[in-house]
Protein backbone atom coordinates (compact mmCIF):
# COMPACT_ATOMS: atom_id res chain seq x y z
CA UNK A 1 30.99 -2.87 -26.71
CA UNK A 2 29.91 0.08 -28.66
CA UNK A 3 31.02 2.69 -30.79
CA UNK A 4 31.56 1.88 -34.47
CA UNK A 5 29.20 -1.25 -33.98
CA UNK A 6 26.78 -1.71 -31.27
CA UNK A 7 23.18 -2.66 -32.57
CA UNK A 8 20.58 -2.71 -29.51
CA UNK A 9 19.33 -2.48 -26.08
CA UNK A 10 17.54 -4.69 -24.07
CA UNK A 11 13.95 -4.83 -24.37
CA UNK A 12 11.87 -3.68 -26.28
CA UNK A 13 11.25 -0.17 -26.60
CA UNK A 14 7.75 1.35 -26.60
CA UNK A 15 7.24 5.22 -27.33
CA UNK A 16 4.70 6.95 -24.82
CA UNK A 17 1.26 6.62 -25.90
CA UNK A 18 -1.40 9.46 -26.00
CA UNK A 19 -2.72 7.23 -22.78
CA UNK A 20 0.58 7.25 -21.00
CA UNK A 21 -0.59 9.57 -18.23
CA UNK A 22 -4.14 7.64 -17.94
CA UNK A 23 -6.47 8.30 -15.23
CA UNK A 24 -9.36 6.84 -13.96
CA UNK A 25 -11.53 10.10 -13.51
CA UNK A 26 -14.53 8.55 -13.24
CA UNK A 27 -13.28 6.47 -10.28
CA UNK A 28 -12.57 10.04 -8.50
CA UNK A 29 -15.84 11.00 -9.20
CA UNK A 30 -17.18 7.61 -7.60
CA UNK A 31 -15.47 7.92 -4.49
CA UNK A 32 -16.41 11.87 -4.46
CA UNK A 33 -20.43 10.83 -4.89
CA UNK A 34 -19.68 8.13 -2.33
CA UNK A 35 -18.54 10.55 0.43
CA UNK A 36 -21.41 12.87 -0.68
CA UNK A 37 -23.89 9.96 -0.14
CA UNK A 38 -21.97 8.47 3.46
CA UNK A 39 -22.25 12.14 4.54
CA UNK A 40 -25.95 12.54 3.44
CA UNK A 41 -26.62 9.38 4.88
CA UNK A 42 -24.76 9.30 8.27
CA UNK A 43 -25.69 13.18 9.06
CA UNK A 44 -29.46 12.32 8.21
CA UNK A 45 -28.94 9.30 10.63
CA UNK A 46 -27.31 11.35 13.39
CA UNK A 47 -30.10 14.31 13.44
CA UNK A 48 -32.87 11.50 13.37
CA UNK A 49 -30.91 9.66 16.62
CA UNK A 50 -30.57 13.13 18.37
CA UNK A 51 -33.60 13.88 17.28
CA UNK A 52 -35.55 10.96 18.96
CA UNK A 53 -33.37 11.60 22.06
CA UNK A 54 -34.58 15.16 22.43
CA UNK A 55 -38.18 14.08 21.87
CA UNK A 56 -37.69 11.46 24.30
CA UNK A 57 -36.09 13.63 26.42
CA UNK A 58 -38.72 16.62 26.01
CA UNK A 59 -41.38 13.96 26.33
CA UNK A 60 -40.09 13.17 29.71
CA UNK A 61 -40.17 16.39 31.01
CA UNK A 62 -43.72 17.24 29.57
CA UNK A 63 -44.96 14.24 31.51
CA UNK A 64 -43.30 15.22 34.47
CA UNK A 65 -44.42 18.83 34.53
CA UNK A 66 -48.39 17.35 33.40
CA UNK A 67 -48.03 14.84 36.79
CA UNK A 68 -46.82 17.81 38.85
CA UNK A 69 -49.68 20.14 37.63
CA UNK A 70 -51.95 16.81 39.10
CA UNK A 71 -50.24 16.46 42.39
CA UNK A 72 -50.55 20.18 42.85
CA UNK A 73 -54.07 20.35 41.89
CA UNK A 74 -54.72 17.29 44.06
CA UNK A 75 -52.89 19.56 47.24
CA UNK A 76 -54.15 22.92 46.57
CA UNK A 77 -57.64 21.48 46.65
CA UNK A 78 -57.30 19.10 49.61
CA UNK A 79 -55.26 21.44 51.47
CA UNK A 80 -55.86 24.79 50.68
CA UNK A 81 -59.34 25.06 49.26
CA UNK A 82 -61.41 22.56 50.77
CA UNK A 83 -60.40 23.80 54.17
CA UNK A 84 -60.96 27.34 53.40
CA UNK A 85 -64.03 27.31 51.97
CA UNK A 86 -65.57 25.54 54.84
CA UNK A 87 -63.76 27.85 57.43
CA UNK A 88 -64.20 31.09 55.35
CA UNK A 89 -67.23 30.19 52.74
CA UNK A 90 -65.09 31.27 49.97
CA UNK A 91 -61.88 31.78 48.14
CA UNK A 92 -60.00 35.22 48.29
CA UNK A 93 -56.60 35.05 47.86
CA UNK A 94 -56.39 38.99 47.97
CA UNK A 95 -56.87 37.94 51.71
CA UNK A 96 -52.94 38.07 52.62
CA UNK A 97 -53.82 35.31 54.97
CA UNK A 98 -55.00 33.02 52.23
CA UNK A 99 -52.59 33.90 50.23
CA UNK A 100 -49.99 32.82 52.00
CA UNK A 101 -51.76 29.23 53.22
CA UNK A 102 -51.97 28.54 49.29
CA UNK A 103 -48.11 29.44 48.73
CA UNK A 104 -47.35 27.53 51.58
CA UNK A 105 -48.79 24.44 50.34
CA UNK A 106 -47.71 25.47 46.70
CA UNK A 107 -43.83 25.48 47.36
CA UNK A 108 -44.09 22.37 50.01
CA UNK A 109 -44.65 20.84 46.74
CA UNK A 110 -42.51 22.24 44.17
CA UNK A 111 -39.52 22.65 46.60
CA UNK A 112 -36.71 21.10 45.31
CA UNK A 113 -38.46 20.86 41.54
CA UNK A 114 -36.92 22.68 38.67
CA UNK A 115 -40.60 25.27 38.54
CA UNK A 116 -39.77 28.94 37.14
CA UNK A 117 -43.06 29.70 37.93
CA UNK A 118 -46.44 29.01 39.05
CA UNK A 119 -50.11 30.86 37.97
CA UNK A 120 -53.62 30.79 38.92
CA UNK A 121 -55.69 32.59 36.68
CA UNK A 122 -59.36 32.91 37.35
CA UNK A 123 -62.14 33.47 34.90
CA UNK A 124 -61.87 36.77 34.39
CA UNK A 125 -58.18 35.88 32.88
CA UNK A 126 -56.92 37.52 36.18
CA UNK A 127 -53.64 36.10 37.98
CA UNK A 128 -55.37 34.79 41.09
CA UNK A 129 -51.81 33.52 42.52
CA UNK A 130 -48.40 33.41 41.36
CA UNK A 131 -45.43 32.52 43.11
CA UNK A 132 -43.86 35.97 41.89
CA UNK A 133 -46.41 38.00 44.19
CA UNK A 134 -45.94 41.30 42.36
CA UNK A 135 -47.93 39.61 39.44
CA UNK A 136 -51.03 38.94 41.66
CA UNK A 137 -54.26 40.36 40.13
CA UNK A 138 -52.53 41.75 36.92
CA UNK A 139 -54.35 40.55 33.77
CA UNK A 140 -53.23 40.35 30.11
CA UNK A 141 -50.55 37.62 31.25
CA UNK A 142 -52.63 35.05 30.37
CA UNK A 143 -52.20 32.45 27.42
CA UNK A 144 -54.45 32.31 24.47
CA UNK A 145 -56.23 29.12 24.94
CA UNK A 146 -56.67 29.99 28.15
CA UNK A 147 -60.67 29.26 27.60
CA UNK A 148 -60.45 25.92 26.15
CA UNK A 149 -58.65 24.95 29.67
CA UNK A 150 -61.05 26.77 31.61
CA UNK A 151 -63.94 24.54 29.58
CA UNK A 152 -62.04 21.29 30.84
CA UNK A 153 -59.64 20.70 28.23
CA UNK A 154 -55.91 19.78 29.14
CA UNK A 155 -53.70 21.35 26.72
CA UNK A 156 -50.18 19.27 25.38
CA UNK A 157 -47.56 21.12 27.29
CA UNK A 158 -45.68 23.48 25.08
CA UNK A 159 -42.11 24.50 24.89
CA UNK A 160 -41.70 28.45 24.81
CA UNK A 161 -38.74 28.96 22.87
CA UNK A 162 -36.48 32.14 22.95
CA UNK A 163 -34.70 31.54 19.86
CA UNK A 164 -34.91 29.61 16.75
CA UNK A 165 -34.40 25.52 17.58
CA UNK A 166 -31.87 25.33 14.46
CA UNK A 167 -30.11 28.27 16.14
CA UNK A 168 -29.13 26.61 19.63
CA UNK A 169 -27.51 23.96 17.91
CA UNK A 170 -24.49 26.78 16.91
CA UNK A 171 -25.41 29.01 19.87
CA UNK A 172 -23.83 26.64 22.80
CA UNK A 173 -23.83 27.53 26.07
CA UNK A 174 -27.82 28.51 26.04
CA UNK A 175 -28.43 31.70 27.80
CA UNK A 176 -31.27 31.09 30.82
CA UNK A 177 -34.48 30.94 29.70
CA UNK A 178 -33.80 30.13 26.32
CA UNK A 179 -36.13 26.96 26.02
CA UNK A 180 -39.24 27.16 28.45
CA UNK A 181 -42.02 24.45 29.27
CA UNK A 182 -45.49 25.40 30.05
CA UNK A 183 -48.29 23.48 31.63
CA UNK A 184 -51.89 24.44 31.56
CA UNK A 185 -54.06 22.54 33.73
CA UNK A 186 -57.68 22.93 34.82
CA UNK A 187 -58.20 23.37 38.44
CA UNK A 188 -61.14 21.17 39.86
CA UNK A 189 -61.47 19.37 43.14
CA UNK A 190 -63.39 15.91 43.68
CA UNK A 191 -66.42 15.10 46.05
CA UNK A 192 -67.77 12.02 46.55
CA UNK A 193 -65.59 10.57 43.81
CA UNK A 194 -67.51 13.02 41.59
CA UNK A 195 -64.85 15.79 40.06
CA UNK A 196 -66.28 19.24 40.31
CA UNK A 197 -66.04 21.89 37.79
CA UNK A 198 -63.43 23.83 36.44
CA UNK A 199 -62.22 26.95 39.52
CA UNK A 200 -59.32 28.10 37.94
CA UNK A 201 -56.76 27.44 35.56
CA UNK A 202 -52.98 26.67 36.73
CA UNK A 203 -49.98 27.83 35.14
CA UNK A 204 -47.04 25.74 35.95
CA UNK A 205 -43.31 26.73 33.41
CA UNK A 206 -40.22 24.93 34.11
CA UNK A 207 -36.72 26.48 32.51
CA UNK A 208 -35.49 23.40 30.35
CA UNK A 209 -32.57 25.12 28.92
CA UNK A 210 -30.07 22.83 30.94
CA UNK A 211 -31.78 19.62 29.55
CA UNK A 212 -32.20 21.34 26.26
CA UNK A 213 -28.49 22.64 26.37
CA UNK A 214 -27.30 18.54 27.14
CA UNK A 215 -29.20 17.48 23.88
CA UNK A 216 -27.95 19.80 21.79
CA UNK A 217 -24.41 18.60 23.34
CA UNK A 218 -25.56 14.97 22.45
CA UNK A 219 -26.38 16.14 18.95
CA UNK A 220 -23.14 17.48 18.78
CA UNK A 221 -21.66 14.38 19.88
CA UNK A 222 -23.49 12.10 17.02
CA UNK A 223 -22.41 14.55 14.35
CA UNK A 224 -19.01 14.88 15.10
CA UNK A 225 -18.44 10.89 15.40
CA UNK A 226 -20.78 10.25 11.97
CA UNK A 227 -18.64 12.66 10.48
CA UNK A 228 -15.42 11.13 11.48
CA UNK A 229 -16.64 7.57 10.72
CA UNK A 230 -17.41 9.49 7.58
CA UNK A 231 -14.26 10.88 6.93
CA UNK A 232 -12.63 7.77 7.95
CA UNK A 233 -14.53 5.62 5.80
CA UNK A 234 -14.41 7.82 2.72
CA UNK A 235 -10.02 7.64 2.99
CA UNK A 236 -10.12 3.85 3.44
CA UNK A 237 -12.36 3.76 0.22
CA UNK A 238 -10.51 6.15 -1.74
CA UNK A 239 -7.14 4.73 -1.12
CA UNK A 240 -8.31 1.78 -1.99
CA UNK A 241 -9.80 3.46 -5.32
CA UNK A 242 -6.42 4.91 -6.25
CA UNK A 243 -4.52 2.14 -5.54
CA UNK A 244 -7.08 -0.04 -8.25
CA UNK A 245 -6.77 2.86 -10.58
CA UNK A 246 -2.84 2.77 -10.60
CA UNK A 247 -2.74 -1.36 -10.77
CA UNK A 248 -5.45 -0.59 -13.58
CA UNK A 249 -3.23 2.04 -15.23
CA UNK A 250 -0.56 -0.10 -15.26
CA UNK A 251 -1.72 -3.10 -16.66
CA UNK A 252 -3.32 -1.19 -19.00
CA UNK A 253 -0.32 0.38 -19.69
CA UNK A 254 1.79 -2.69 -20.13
CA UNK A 255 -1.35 -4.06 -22.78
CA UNK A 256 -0.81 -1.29 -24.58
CA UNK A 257 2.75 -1.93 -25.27
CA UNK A 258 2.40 -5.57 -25.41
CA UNK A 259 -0.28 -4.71 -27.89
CA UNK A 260 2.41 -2.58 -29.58
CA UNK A 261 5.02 -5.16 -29.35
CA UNK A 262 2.67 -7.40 -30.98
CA UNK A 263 2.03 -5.50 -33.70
CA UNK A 264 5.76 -4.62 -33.86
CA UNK A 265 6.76 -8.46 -34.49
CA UNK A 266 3.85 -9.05 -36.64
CA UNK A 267 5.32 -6.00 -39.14
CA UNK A 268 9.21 -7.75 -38.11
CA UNK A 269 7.44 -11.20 -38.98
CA UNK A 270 5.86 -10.10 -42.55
CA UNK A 271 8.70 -8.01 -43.44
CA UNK A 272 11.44 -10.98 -42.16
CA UNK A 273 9.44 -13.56 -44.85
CA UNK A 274 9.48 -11.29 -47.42
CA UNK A 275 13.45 -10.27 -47.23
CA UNK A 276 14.05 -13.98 -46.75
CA UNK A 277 11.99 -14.41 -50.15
CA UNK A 278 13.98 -11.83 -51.90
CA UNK A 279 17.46 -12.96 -50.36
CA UNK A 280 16.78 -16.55 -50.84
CA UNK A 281 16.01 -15.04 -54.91
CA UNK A 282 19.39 -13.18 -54.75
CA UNK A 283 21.67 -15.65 -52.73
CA UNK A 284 22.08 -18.11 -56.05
CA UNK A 285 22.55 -15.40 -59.01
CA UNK A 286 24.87 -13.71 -55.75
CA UNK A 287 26.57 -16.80 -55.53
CA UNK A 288 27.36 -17.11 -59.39
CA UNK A 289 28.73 -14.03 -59.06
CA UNK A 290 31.17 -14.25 -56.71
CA UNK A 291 32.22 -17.91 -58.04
CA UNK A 292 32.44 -16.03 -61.34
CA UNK A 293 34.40 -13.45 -59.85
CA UNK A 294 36.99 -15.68 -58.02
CA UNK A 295 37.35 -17.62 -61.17
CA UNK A 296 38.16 -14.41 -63.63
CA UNK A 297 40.65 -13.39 -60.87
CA UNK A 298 42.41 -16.79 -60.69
CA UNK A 299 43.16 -16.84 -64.26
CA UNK A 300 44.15 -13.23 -65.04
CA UNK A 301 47.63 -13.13 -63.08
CA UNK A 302 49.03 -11.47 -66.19
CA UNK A 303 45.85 -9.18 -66.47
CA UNK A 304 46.66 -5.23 -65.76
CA UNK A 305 46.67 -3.98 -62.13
CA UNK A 306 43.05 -2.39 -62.44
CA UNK A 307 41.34 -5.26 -64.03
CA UNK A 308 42.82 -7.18 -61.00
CA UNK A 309 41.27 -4.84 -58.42
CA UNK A 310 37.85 -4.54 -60.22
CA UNK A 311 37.71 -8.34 -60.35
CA UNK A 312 38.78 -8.59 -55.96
CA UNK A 313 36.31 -5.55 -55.48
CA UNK A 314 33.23 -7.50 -57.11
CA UNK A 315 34.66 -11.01 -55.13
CA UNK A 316 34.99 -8.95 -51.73
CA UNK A 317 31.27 -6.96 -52.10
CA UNK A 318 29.88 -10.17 -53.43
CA UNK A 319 30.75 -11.80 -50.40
CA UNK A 320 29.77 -8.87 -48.27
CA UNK A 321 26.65 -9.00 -49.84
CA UNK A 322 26.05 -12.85 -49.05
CA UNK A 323 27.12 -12.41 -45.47
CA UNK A 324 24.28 -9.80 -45.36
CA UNK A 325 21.74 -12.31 -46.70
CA UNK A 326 22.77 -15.04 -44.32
CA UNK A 327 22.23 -12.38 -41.50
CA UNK A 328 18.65 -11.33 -42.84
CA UNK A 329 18.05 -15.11 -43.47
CA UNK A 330 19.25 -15.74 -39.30
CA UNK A 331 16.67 -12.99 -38.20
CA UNK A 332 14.07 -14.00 -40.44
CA UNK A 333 14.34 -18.14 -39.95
CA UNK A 334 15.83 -18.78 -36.45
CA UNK A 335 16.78 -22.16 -35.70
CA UNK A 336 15.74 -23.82 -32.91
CA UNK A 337 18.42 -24.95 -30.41
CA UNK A 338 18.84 -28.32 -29.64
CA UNK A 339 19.48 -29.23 -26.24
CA UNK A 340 22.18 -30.44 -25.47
CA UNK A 341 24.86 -30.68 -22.55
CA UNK A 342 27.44 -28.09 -23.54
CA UNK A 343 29.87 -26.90 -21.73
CA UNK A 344 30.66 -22.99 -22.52
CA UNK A 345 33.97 -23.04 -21.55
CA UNK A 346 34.62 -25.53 -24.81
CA UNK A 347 32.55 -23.03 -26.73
CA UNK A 348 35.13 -20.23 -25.51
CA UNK A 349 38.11 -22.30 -26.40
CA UNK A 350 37.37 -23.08 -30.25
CA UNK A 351 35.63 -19.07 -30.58
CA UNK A 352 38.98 -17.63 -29.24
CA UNK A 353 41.54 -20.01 -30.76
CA UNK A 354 39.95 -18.73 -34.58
CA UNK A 355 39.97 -15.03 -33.36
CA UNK A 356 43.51 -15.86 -31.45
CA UNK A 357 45.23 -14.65 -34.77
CA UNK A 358 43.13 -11.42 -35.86
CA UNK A 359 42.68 -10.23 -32.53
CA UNK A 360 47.08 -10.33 -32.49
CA UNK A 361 47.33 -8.09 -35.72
CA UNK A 362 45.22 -5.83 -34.35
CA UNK A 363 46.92 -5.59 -30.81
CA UNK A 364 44.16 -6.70 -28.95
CA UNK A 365 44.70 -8.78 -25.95
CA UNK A 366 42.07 -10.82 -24.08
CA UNK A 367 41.77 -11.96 -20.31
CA UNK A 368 39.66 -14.56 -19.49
CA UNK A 369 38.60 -15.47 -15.93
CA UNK A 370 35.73 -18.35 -16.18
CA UNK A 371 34.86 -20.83 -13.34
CA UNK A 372 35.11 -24.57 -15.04
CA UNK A 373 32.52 -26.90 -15.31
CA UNK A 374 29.58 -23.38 -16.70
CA UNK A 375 27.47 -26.21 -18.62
CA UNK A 376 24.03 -25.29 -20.36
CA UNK A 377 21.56 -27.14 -22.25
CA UNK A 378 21.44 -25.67 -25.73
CA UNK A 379 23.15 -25.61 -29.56
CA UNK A 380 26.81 -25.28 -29.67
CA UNK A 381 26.68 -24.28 -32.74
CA UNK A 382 24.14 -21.27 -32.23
CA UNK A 383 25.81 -20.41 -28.51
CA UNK A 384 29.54 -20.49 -30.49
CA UNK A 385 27.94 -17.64 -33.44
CA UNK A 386 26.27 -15.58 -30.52
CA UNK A 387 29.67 -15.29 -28.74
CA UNK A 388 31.60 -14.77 -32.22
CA UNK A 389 29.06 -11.99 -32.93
CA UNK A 390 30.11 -10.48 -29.47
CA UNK A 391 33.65 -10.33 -29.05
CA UNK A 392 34.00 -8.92 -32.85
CA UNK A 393 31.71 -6.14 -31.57
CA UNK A 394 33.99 -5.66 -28.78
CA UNK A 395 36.75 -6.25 -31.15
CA UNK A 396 35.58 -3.99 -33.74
CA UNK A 397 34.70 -1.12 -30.92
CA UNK A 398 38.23 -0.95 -29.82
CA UNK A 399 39.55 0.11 -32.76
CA UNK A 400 43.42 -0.62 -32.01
CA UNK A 401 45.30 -1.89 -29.16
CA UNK A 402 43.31 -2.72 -26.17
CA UNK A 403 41.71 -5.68 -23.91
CA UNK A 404 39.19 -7.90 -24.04
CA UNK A 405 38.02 -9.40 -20.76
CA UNK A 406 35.26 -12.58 -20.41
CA UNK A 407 34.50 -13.80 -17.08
CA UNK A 408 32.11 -16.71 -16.14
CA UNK A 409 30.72 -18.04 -13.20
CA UNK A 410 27.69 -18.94 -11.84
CA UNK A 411 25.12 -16.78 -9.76
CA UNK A 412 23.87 -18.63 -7.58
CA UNK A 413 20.15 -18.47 -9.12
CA UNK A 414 20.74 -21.41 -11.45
CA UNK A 415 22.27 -19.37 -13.78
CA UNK A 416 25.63 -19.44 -15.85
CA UNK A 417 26.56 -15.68 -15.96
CA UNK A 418 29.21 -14.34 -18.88
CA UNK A 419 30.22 -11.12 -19.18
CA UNK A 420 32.56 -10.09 -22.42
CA UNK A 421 33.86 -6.36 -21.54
CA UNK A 422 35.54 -4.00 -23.64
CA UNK A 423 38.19 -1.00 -23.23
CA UNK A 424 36.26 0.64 -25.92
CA UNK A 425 34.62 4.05 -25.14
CA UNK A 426 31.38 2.13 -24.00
CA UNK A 427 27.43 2.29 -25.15
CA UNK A 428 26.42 6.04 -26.34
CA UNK A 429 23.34 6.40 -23.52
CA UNK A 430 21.21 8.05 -26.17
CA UNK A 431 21.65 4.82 -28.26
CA UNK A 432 22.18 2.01 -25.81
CA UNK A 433 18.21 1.90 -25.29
CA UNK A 434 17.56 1.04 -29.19
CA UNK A 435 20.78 -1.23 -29.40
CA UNK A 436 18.67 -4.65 -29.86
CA UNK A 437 16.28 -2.96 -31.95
CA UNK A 438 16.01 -4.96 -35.35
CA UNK A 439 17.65 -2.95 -38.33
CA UNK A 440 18.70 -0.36 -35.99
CA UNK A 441 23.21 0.12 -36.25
CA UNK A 442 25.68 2.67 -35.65
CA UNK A 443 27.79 1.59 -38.22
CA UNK A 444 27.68 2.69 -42.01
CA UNK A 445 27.76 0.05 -43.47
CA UNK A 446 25.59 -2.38 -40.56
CA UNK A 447 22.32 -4.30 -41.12
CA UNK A 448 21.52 -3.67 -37.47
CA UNK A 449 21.00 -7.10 -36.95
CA UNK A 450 24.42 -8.50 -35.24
CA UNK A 451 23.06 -7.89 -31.23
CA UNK A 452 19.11 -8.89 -32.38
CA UNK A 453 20.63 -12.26 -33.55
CA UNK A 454 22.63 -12.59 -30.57
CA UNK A 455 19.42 -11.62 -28.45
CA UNK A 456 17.45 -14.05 -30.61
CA UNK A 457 19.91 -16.52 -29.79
CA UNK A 458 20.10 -16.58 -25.99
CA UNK A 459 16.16 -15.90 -25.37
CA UNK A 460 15.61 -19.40 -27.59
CA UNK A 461 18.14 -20.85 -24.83
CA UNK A 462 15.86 -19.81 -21.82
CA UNK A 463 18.33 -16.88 -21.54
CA UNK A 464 18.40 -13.16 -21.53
CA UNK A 465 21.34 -10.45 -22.79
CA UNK A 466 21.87 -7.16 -20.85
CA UNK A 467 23.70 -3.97 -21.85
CA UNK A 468 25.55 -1.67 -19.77
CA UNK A 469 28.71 0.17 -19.08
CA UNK A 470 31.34 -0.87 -17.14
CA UNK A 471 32.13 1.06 -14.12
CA UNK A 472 35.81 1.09 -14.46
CA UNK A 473 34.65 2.26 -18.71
CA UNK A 474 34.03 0.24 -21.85
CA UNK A 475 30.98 -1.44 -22.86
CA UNK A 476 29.70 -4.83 -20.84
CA UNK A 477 27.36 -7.11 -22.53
CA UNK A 478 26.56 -10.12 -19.57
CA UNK A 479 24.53 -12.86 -20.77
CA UNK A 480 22.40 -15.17 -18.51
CA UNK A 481 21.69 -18.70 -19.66
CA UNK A 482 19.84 -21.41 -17.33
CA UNK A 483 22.53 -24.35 -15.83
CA UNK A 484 21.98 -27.34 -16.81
């Protein structure tokens, strides 16, 4: 119940702190630097896998273009030279007649074989044969090295690229002839199981650009699922980042204001045994004077008027004044409950039957709708003073005719549930959050510590005290306290 009186809220109330809004940057940064290194990592891994597939793959083909170049060197001299040179005494393939007994034995090898082209090239560095036969005798087509083969040495086959490797892996589908493999082998025959020397030098190129066009694809392939893995990977870890950084922020958050509530009851604590020093200094010179006071007025009935109402003003603020000690003395020294059975519906009964008469003069009226048998473990005593200090809120917040309503019951959660409401105007919302604040009142004239000692009260019982406004208007206090 509010207006004139109310002193608090529920818990306690911590301002934002400069940290309110806290972030854990450098846990960003982490999971940024991870994704940077899974990325680094699984794209070096994928272009080292493709990698060794294309080798392997390129390897394959070298070997099988280097054991074609043998087979045909092993025909062309069993079936084309050896028998012309004894029928004709030498080799001419200007002769259109040789010519076409060596292509006929060429392509009855390489048919079906994925050969671009063939070459003979004699010593001059003239195309003896070629499978294109427009090419026949031309020279300049022949490679560089061309007389370290015709010495006897075998060459590594070489890949004759028409663009840049790095650019085929963006430049899919290959155009024909892209990626070419060339073979050059040293033509010799064997007699006797003795190998003769060098007659020629054979050209063999194969187009590779379908095989090189499917590893590329492959590449592709291992990319695009390293990067997914990647990507994958990097979400899982960075929810799970943010999800530790807000559980972090939050409990660092809620150390912060326990920290601050800490330090908050420490200052209460100090400043509570201080004022209880100075009231418990004032309470007996306070109490001479209001003993004093009462006396003088007792024995001046035939005084004047005004001495008479300077002697009940000192009584009355005397006694205002000692009520306001024993409430700083309550906040400062709590009591601890005892525990015992108590029934709260014999707490209600003696609190309203000594408000019964006040609460007529002033027109208000009270409804009362408690289950029977709402018993606790606590102080009667302590649980009767928390309820007083209620309903005179409520009482006091009317201000005139009006209703009172306490209801009681249990909820079911071991709990004995009260609820005092008002027809008041109900909690100001800008105030209701600071209304259990210590020293903190609405009132002129208030200590601000009437709803602290009533929290004080009920959280020593087990129990807690919650502030709201009722839906059909007026304030609600409902306080929970364990069943016994």
């Amino acid at each position: 119940m509010p207006a004139p009186g109310r002193n608090g809220a529920g818990k306690p109330h911590a301002a934002p702190s400069d940290g309110e809004d806290l972030t854990l940057s450098y846990a960003r940064t982490l999971s940024w630097l991870s994704l940077l290194l899974i990325l680094t990592t699984t794209l070096s891994l994928s272009f080292f896998i493709s990698n060794s597939a294309r080798e392997t793959l390129l390897t394959r083909q070298e070997n099988f273009a280097y054991s074609l170049a043998v087979n045909l060197n092993y025909q062309m001299f069993r079936r084309f030279f050896l028998p012309t040179v004894f029928a004709r005494g030498h080799i001419a393939l200007r002769d259109n007649e040789q010519y076409e007994r060596l292509d006929t034995v060429v392509r009855s090898v390489i048919q079906g074989l994925p050969v671009q082209r063939l070459r003979i090239y004699d010593f001059s560095h003239r195309v003896a044969y070629s499978t294109e036969r427009e090419e026949l005798g031309k020279v300049g087509l022949a490679p560089e090295n061309l007389d370290e083969v015709m010495e006897g040495d075998t060459p590594k086959p070489r890949i004759i690229a028409g663009i840049p490797a790095w650019q085929a892996f963006f430049r899919l589908p290959l155009s024909e002839g892209s990626f070419v493999l060339r073979v050059l082998y040293p033509l010799r025959g064997e007699l006797d199981g003795h190998p003769t020397s060098v007659m020629g030098v054979l050209e063999l190129t194969q187009d590779i650009t379908g095989d090189y066009e499917e590893v590329v694809a492959f590449q592709w392939i291992i990319v695009a699922m390293c990067l997914i893995s990647s990507v994958v990977l990097f979400t899982l870890m960075l929810l799970l980042i943010l999800r530790a950084e807000k559980v972090l922020t939050q409990r660092m958050e809620k150390n912060r204001m326990l920290e601050k509530e800490l330090r908050s009851n420490e200052r209460l604590a100090s400043m509570g045994r201080v004022v209880a020093s100075i009231a418990h200094e004032i309470r007996n010179p306070l109490g001479i004077i209001r003993s004093s006071a009462e006396l003088l007025h007792n024995r001046t009935d035939k005084a004047d008027a005004g001495t008479q109402r300077i002697l009940g003003a000192i009584y009355d603020e005397s006694l205002r004044l000692s009520r306001t000690l024993n409430d700083f003395l309550d906040y400062a020294r709590p009591r601890r409950p005892k525990q015992e059975l108590t029934d709260v519906n014999l707490v209600l009964d003696q609190l309203l039957a000594f408000l019964e008469g006040e609460m007529a003069r002033r027109g208000v009226g009270v409804e009362r709708d408690t289950a029977p048998a709402l018993f606790v473990r606590g102080d009667r005593e302590l649980l009767y003073r928390a309820f007083y200090n209620i309903l005179v809120n409520g009482q006091q917040a009317i201000d005139g005719p009006g209703t009172l309503r306490i209801s009681g019951r249990s909820d079911g959660q071991g709990r004995v549930c009260l609820e005092f409401q008002d027809s008041g105007p109900g909690f100001d919302p800008r105030t209701l959050p600071h209304l259990l604040d210590p020293f903190f009142t609405t009132k002129d004239a208030g200590t601000g510590l009437g709803l602290p000692i009533v929290q004080s009260i009920i959280v020593s019982h087990g129990g807690q005290i919650e502030l709201d406004n009722a839906k059909n208007g007026g304030a609600l206090v409902r306080v929970l306290l364990p069943a016994a």
